[in-house]
Each structure stands twice: as structure tokens, then as C-alpha cells.
PDB file of N, CA and C in Angstrom:
ATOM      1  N   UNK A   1     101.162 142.923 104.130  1.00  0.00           N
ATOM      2  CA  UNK A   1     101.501 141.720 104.855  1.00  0.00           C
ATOM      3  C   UNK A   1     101.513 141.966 106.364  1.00  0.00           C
ATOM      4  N   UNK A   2     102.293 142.744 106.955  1.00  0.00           N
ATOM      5  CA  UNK A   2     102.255 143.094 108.039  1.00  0.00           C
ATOM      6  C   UNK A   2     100.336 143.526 108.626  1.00  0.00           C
ATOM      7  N   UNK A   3      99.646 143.678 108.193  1.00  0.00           N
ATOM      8  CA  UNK A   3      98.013 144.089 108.224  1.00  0.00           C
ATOM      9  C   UNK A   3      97.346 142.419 108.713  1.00  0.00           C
ATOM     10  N   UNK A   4      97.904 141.900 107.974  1.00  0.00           N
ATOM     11  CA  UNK A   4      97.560 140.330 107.859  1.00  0.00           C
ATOM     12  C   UNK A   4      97.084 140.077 109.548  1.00  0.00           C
ATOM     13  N   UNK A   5      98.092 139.839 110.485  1.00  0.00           N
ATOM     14  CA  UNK A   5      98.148 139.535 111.611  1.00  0.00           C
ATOM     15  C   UNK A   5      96.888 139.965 112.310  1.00  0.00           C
ATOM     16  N   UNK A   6      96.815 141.534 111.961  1.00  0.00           N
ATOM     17  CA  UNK A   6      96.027 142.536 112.687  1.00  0.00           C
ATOM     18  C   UNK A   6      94.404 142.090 112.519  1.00  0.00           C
ATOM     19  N   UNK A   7      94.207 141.567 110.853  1.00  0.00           N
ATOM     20  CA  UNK A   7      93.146 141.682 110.626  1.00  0.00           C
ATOM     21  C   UNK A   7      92.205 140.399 111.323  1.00  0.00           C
ATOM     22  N   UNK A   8      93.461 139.095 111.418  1.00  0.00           N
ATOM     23  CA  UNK A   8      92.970 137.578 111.828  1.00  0.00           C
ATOM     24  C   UNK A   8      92.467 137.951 113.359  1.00  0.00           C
ATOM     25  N   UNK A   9      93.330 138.601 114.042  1.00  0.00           N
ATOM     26  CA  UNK A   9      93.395 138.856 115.938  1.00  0.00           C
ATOM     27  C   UNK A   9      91.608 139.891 115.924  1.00  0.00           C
ATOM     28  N   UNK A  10      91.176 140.497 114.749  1.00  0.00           N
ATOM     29  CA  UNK A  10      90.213 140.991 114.956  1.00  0.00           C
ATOM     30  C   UNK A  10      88.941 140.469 114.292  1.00  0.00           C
ATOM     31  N   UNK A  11      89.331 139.537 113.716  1.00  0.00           N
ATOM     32  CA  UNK A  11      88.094 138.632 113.418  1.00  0.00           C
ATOM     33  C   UNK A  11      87.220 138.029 113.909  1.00  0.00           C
ATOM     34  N   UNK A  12      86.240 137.656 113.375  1.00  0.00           N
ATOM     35  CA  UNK A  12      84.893 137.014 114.508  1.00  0.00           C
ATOM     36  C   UNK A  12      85.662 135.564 114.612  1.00  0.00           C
ATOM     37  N   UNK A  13      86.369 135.103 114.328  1.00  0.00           N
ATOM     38  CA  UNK A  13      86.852 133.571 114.394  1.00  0.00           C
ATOM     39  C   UNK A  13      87.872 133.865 115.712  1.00  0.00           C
ATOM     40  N   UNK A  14      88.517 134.724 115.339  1.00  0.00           N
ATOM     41  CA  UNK A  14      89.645 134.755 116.661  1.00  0.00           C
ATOM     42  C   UNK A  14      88.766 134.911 117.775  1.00  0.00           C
ATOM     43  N   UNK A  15      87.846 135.681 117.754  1.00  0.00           N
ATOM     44  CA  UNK A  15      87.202 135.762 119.210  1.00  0.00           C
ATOM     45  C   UNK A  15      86.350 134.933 119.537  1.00  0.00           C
ATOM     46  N   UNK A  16      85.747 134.358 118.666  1.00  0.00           N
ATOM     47  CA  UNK A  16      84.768 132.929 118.899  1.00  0.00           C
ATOM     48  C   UNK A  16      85.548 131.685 119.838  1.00  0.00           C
ATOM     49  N   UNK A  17      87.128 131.224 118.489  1.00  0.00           N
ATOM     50  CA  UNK A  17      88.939 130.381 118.781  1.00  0.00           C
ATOM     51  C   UNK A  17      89.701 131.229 119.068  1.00  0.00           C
ATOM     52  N   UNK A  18      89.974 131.793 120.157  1.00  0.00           N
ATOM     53  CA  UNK A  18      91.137 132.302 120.542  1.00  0.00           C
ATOM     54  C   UNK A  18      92.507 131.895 120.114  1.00  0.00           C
ATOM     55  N   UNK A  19      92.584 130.319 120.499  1.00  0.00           N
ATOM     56  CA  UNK A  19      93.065 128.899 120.313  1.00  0.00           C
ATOM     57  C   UNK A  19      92.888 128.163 119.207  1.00  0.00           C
ATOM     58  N   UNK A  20      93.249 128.649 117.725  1.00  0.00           N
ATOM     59  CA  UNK A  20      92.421 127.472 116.860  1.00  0.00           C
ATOM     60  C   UNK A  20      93.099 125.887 117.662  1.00  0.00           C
ATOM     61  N   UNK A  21      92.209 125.093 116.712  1.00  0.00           N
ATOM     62  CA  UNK A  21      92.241 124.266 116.667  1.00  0.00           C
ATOM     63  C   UNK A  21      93.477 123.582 115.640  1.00  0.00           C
ATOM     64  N   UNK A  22      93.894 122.229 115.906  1.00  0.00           N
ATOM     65  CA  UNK A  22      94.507 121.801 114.625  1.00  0.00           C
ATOM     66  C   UNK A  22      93.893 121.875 112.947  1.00  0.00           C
ATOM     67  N   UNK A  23      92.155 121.826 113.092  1.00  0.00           N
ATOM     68  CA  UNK A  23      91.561 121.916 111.730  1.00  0.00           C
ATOM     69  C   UNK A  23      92.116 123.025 110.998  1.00  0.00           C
ATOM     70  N   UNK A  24      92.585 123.970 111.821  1.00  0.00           N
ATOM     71  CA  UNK A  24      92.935 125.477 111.004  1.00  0.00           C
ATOM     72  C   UNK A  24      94.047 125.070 110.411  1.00  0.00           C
ATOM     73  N   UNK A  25      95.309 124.327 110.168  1.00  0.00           N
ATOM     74  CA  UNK A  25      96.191 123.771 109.774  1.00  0.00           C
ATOM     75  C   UNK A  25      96.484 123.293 108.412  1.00  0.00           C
ATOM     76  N   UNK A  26      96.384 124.199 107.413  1.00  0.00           N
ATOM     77  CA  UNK A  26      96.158 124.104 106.057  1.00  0.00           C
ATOM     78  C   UNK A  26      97.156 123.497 105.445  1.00  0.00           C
ATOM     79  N   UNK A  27      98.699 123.526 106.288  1.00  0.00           N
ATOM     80  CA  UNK A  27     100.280 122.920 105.887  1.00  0.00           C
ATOM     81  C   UNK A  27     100.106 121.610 106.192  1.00  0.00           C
ATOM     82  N   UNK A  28      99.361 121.003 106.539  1.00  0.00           N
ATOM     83  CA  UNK A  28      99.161 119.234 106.889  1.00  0.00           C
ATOM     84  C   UNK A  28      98.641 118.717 105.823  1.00  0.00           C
ATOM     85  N   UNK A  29      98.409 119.188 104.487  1.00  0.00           N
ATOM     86  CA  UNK A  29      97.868 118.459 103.338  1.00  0.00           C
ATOM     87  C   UNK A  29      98.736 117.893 102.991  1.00  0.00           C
ATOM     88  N   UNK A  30      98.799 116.796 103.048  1.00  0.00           N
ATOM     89  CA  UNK A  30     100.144 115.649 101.932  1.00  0.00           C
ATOM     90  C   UNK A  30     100.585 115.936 100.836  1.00  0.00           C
ATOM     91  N   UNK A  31     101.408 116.138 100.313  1.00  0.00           N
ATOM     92  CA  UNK A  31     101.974 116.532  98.784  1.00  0.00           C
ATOM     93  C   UNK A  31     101.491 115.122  97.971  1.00  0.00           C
ATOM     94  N   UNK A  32     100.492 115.758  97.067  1.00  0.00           N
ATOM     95  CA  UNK A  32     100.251 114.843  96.379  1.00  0.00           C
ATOM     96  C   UNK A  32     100.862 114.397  94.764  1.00  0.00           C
ATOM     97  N   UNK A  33     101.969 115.231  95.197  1.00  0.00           N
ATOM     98  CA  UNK A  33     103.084 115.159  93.687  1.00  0.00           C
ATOM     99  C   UNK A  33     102.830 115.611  92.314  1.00  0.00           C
ATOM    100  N   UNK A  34     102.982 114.531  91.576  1.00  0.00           N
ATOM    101  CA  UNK A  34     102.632 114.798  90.377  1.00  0.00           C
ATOM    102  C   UNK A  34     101.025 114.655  90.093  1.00  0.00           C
ATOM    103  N   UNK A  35     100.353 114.572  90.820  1.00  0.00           N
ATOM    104  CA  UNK A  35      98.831 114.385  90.858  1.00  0.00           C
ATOM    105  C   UNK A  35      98.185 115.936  90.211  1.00  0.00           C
ATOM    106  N   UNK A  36      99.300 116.546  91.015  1.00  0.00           N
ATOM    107  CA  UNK A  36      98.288 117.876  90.654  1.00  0.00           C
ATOM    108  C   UNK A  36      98.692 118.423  89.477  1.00  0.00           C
ATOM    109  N   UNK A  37      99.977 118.761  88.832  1.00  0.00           N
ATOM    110  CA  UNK A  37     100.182 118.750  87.132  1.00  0.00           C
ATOM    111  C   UNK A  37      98.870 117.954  86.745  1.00  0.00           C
ATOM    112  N   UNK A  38      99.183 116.833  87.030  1.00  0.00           N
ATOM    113  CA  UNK A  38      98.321 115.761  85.621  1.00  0.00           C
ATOM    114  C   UNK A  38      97.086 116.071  85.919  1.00  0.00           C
ATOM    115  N   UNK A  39      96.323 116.799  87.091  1.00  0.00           N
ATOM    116  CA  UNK A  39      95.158 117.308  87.172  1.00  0.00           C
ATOM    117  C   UNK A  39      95.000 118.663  86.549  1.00  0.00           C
ATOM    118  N   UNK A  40      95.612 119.149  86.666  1.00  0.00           N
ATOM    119  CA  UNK A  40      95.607 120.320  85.693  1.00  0.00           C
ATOM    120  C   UNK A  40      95.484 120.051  84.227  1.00  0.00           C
ATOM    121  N   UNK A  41      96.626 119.619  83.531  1.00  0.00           N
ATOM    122  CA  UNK A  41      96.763 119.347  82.337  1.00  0.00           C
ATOM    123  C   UNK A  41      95.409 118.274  81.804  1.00  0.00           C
ATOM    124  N   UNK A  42      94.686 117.671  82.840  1.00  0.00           N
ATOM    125  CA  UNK A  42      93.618 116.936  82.185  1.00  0.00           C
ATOM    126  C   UNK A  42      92.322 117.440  82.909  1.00  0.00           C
ATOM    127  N   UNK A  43      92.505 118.421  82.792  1.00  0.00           N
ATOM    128  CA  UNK A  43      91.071 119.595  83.355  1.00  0.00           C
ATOM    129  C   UNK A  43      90.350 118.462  84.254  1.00  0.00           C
ATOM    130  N   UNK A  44      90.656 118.004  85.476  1.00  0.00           N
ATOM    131  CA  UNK A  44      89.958 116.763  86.013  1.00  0.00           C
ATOM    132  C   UNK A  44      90.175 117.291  88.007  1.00  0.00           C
ATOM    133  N   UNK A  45      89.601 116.885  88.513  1.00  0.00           N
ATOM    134  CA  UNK A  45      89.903 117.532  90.114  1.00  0.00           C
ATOM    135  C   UNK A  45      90.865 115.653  90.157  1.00  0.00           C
ATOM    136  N   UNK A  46      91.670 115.614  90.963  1.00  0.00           N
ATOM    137  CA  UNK A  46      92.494 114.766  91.184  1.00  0.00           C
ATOM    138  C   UNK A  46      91.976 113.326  91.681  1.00  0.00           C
ATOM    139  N   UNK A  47      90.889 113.335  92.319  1.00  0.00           N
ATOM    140  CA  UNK A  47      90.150 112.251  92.930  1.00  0.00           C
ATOM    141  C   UNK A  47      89.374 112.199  91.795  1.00  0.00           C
ATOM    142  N   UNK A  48      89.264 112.083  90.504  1.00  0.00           N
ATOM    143  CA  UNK A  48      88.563 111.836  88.964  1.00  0.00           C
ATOM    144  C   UNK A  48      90.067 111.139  88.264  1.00  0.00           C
ATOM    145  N   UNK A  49      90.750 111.382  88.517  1.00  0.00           N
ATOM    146  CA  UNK A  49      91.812 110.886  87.393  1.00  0.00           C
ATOM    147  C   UNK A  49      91.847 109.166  87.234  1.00  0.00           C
ATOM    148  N   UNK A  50      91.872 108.889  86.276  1.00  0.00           N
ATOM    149  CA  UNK A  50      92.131 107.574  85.560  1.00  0.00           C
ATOM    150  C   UNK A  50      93.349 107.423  84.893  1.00  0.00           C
ATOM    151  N   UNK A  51      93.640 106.065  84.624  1.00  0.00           N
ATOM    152  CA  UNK A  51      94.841 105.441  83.716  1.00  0.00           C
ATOM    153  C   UNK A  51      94.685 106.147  82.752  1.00  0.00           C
ATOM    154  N   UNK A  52      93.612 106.606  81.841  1.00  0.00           N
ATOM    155  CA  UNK A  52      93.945 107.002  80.515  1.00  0.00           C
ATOM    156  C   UNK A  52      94.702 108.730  80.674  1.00  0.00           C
ATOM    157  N   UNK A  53      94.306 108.921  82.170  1.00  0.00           N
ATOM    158  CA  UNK A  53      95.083 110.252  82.214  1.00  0.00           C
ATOM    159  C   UNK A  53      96.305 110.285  82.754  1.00  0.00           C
ATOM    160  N   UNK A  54      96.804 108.977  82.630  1.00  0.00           N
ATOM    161  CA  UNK A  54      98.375 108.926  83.301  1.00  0.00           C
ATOM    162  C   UNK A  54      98.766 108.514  84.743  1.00  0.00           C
ATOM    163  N   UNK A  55      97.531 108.012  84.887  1.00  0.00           N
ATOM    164  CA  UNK A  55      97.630 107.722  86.794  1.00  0.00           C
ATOM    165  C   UNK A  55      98.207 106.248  86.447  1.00  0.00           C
ATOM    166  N   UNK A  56      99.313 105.888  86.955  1.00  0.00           N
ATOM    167  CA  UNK A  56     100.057 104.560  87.032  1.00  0.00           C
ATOM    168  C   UNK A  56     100.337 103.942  88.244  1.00  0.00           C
ATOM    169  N   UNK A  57     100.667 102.804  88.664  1.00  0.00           N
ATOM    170  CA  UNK A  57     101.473 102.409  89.822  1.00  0.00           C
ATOM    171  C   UNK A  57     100.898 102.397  91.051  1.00  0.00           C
ATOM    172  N   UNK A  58     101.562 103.408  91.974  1.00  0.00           N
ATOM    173  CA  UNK A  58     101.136 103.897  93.146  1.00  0.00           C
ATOM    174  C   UNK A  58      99.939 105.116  93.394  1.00  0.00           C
ATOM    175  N   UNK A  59     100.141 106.044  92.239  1.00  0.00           N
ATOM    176  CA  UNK A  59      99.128 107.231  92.058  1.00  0.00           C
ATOM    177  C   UNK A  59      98.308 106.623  92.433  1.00  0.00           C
ATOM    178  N   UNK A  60      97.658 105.420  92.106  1.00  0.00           N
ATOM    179  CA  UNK A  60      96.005 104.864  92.239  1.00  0.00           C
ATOM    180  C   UNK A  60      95.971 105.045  93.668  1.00  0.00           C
ATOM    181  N   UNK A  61      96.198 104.416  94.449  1.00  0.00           N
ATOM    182  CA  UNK A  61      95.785 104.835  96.159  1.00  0.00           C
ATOM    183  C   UNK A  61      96.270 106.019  96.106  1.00  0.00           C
ATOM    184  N   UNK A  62      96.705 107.451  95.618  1.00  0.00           N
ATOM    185  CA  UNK A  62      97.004 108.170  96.157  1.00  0.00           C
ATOM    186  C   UNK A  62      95.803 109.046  95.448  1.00  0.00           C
ATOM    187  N   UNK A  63      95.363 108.404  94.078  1.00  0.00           N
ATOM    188  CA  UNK A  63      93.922 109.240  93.837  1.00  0.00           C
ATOM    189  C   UNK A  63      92.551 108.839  94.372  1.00  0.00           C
ATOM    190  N   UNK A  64      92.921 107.674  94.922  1.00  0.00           N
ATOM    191  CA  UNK A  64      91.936 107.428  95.997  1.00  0.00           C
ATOM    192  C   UNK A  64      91.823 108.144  97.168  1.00  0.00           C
ATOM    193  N   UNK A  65      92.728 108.184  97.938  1.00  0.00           N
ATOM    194  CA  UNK A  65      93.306 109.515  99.063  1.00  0.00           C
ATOM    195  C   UNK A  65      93.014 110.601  98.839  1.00  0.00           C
ATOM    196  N   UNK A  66      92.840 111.192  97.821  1.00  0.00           N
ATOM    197  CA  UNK A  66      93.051 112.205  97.776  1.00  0.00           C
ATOM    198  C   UNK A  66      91.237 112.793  98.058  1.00  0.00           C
ATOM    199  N   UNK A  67      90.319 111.743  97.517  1.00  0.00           N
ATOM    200  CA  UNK A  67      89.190 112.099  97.580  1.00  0.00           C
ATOM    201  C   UNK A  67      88.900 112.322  99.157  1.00  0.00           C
ATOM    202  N   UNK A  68      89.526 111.788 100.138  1.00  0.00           N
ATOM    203  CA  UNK A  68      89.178 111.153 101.323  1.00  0.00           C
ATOM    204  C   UNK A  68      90.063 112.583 102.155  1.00  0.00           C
ATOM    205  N   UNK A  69      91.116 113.271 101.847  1.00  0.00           N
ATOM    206  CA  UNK A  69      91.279 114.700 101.763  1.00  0.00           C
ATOM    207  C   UNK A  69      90.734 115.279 101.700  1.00  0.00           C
ATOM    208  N   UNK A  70      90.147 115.639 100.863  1.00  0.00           N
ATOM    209  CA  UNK A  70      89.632 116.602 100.185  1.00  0.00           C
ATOM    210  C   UNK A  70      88.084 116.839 100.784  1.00  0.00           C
ATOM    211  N   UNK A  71      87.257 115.448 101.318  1.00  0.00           N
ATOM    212  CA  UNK A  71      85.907 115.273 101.959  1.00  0.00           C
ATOM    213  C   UNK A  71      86.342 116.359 103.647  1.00  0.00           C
ATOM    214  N   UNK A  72      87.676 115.687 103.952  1.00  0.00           N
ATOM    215  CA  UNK A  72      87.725 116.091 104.851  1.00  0.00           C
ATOM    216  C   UNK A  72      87.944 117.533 105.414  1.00  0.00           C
ATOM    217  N   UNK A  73      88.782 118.530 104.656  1.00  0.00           N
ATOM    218  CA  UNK A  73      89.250 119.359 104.730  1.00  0.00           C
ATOM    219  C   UNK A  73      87.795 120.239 104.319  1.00  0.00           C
ATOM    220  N   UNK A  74      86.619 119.452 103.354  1.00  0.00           N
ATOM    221  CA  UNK A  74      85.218 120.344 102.963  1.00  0.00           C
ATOM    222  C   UNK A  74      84.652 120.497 104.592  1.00  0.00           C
ATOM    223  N   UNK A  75      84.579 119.189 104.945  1.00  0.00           N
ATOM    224  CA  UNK A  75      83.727 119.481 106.292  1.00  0.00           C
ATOM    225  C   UNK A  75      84.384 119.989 107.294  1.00  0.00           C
ATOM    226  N   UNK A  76      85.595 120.182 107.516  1.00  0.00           N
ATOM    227  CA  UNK A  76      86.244 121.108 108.190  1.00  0.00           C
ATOM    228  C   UNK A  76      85.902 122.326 107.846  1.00  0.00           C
ATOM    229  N   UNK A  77      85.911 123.149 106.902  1.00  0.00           N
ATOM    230  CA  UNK A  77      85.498 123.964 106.672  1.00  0.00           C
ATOM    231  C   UNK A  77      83.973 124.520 106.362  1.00  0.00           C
ATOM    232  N   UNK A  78      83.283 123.844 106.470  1.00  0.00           N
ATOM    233  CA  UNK A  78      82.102 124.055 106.538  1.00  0.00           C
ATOM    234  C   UNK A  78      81.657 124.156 108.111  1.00  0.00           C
ATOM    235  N   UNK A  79      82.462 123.013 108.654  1.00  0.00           N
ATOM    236  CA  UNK A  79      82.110 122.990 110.271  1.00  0.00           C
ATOM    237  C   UNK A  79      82.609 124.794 110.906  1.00  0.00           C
ATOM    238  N   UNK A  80      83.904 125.047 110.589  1.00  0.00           N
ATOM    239  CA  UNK A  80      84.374 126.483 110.891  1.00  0.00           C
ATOM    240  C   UNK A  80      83.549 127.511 110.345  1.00  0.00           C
ATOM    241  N   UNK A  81      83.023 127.394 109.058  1.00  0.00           N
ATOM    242  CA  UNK A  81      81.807 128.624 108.738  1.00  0.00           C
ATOM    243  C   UNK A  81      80.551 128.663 109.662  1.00  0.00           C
ATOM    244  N   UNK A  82      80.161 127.278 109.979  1.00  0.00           N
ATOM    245  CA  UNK A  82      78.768 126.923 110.940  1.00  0.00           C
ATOM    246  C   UNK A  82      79.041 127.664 111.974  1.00  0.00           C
ATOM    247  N   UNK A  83      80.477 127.846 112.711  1.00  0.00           N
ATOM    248  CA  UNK A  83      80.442 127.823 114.046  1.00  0.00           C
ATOM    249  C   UNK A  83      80.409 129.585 113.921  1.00  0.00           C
ATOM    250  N   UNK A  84      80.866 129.682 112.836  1.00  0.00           N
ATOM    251  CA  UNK A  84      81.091 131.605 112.895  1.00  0.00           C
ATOM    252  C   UNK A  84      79.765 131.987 112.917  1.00  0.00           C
ATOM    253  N   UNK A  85      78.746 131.697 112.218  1.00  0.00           N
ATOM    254  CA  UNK A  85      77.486 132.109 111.910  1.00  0.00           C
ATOM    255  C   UNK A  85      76.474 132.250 113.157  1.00  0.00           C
TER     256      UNK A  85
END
């Protein structure tokens, strides 16, 4: 654990971002609750779930959201691999 620090400060990203950015910010994902049990238990990625898998109520915009997450956080990360390369 203590290595951890050492290894990020010597990475090609640290020296490319000295400064990340907010994209680096992996703790800003919304808790999507019980979404992710019932995605598990119904072998399904969370932005797939349906009523017959228990999505009720409010879940529905939140398995809608979640796709719209999840797009985002891909091209964030794809944008951060582009820039290393």
C-alpha cells in the first residue's frame, strides 16, 4: 500500500497530468443501491434490467441513468488511455 503512491507519481499519466483532472474521480459515481444486487443476482449489467427482474417504482429512471453513467465514465476513460498513448 504504501508503494501505491510511489508507483502513480511515476507514471506516464502523472507526468503527461501532473494535475488530474476531475475525470480521474472514480468516488463521484452515484450509489445506485439496490440496482447492483439485482444486477448481479440476474446476471444482467444494470442499464438491461427490466420489471420482470424486479426493477419497480423509481429504479426505472435510475436504470435509465445508469446507462448514461456508465457511457460516460467509458469515454472518460478511453479519452485518458488516448491521451497516454
Amino acid at each position: 500500500m504504501r508503494d501505491i503512491p510511489k508507483a502513480i507519481a511515476k507514471s506516464k499519466l502523472m507526468q503527461t497530468h501532473p494535475e488530474p483532472s476531475r475525470g480521474y474521480e472514480l468516488g463521484e459515481i452515484p450509489n445506485l443501491h439496490s440496482l447492483i444486487p439485482m444486477s448481479q443476482f440476474n446476471h444482467k449489467p444494470i442499464f438491461a434490467l427490466k420489471s420482470a427482474d424486479g426493477v419497480v417504482g423509481a429504479h426505472f429512471s435510475k436504470v435509465l441513468e445508469s446507462k448514461e453513467i456508465f457511457d460516460d465514465i467509458a469515454d472518460k476513460f478511453m479519452s485518458n488511455l488516448n491521451e497516454l498513448a
